[in-house]
Protein backbone atom coordinates (compact mmCIF):
# COMPACT_ATOMS: atom_id res chain seq x y z
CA UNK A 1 0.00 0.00 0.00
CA UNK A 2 1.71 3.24 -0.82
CA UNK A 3 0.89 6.16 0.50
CA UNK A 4 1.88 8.76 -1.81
CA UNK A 5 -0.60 6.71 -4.23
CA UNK A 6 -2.87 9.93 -5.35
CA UNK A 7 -5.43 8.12 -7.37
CA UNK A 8 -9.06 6.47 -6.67
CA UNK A 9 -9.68 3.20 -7.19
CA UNK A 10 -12.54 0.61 -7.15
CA UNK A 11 -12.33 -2.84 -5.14
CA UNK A 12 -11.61 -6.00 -7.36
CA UNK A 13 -15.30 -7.43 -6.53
CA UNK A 14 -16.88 -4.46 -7.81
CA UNK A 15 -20.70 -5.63 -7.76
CA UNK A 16 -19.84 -6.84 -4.13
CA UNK A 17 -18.68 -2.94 -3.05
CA UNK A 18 -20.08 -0.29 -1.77
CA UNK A 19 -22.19 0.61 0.76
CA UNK A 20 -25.48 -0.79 -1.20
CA UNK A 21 -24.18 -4.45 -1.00
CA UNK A 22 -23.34 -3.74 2.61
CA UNK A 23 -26.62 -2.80 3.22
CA UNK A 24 -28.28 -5.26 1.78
CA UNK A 25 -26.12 -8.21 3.63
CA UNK A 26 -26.92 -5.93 6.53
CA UNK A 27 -30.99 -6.04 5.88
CA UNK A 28 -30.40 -9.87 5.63
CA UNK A 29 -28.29 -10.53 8.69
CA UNK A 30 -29.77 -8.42 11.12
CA UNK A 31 -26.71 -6.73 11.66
CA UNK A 32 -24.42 -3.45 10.56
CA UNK A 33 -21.22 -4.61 8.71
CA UNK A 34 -18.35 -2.30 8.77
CA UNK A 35 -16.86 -0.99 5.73
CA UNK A 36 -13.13 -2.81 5.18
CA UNK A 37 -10.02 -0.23 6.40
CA UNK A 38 -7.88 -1.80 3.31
CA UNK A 39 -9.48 -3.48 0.01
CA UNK A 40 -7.71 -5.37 -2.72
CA UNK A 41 -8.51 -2.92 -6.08
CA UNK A 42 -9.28 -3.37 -9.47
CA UNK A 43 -5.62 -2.94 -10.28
CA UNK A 44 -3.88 -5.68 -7.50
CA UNK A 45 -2.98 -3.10 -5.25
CA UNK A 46 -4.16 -2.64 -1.30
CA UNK A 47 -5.47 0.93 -0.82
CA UNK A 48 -7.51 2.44 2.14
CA UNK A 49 -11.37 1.95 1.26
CA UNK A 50 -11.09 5.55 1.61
CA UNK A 51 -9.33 5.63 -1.88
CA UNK A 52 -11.69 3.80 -3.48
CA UNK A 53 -15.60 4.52 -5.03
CA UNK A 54 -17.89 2.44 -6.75
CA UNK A 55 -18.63 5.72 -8.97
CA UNK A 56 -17.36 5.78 -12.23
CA UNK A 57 -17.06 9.98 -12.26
CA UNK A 58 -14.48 9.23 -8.91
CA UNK A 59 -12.16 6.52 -10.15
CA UNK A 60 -9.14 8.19 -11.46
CA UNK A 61 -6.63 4.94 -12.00
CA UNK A 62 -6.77 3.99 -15.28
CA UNK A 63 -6.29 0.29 -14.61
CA UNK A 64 -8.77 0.11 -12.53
CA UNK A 65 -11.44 1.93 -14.62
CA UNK A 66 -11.07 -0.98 -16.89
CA UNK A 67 -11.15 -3.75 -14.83
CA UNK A 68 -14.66 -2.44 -14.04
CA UNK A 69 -15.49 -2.17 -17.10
CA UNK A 70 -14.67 -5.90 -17.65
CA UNK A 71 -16.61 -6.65 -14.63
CA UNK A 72 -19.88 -4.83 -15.67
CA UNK A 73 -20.07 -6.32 -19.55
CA UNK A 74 -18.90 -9.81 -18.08
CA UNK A 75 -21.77 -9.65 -14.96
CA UNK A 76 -23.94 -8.31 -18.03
CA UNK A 77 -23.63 -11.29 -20.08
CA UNK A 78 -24.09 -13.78 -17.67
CA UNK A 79 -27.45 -12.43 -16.83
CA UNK A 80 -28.45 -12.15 -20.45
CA UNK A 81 -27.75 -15.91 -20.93
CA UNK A 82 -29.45 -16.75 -18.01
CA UNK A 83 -32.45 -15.08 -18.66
CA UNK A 84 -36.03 -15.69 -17.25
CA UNK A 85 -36.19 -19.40 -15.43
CA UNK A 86 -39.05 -21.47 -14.89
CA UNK A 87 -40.22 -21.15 -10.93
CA UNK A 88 -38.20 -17.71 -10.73
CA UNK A 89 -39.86 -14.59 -9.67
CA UNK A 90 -38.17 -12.42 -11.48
CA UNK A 91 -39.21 -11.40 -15.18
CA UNK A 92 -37.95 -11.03 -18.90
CA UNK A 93 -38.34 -7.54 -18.15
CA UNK A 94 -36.68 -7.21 -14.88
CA UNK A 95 -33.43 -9.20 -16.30
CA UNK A 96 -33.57 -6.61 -19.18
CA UNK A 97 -33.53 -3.79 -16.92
CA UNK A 98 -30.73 -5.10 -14.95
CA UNK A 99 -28.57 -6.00 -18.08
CA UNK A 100 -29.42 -2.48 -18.93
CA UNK A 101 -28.31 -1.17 -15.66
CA UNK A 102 -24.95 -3.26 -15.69
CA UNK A 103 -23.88 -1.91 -19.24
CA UNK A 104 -24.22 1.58 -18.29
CA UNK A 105 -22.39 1.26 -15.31
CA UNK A 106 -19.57 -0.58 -18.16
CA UNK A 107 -20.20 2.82 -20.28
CA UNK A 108 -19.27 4.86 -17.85
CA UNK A 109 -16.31 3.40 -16.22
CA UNK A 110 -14.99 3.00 -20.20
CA UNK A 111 -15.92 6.82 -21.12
């Protein structure tokens, strides 16, 4: 971890970060989780979760920019092949809004 490192990152498990995921584990469990001191980024290294956003406008390190990017097309796809299931809730039209979601959070981390 270096701290003359001026740039902001986003955590390696980028659909995992953030204080929305938190909050949701947090609805399930019961219980507040506490936001990590030091995360693995996008880019391999260890920063202070201070350093990092799940915001595409924030992140300034190139590297890790794209990994997100990556992320976002790749979670993307895999919910476009899955599509709607027989004995799932969810619709055609919900998956479709989430794939929609998912690339425009990879548009804006590539832009």
């Amino acid at each position: 971890m270096s701290e003359t490192d001026p740039h902001i990152h986003v955590e390696r498990k980028v659909l995992e970060a953030g204080p929305t995921a938190r909050n949701l584990i947090s609805s399930m469990l019961g219980r507040a989780i506490d936001a990590p001191s030091v995360v693995t980024t996008g880019c391999g290294l260890q920063v202070p979760y201070a350093m990092t956003s799940p915001r595409p406008e924030s992140v300034t390190c190139l590297a890790c920019r794209e990994h997100a990017h990556r992320e976002y097309v790749r979670f993307a796809d895999q919910f476009e092949r899955m599509g709607p299931m027989p004995d799932m809730s969810i619709t055609g039209g919900q998956i479709a809004e989430a794939v929609a979601r998912l690339r425009d959070m990879a548009k804006r981390f590539s832009g």
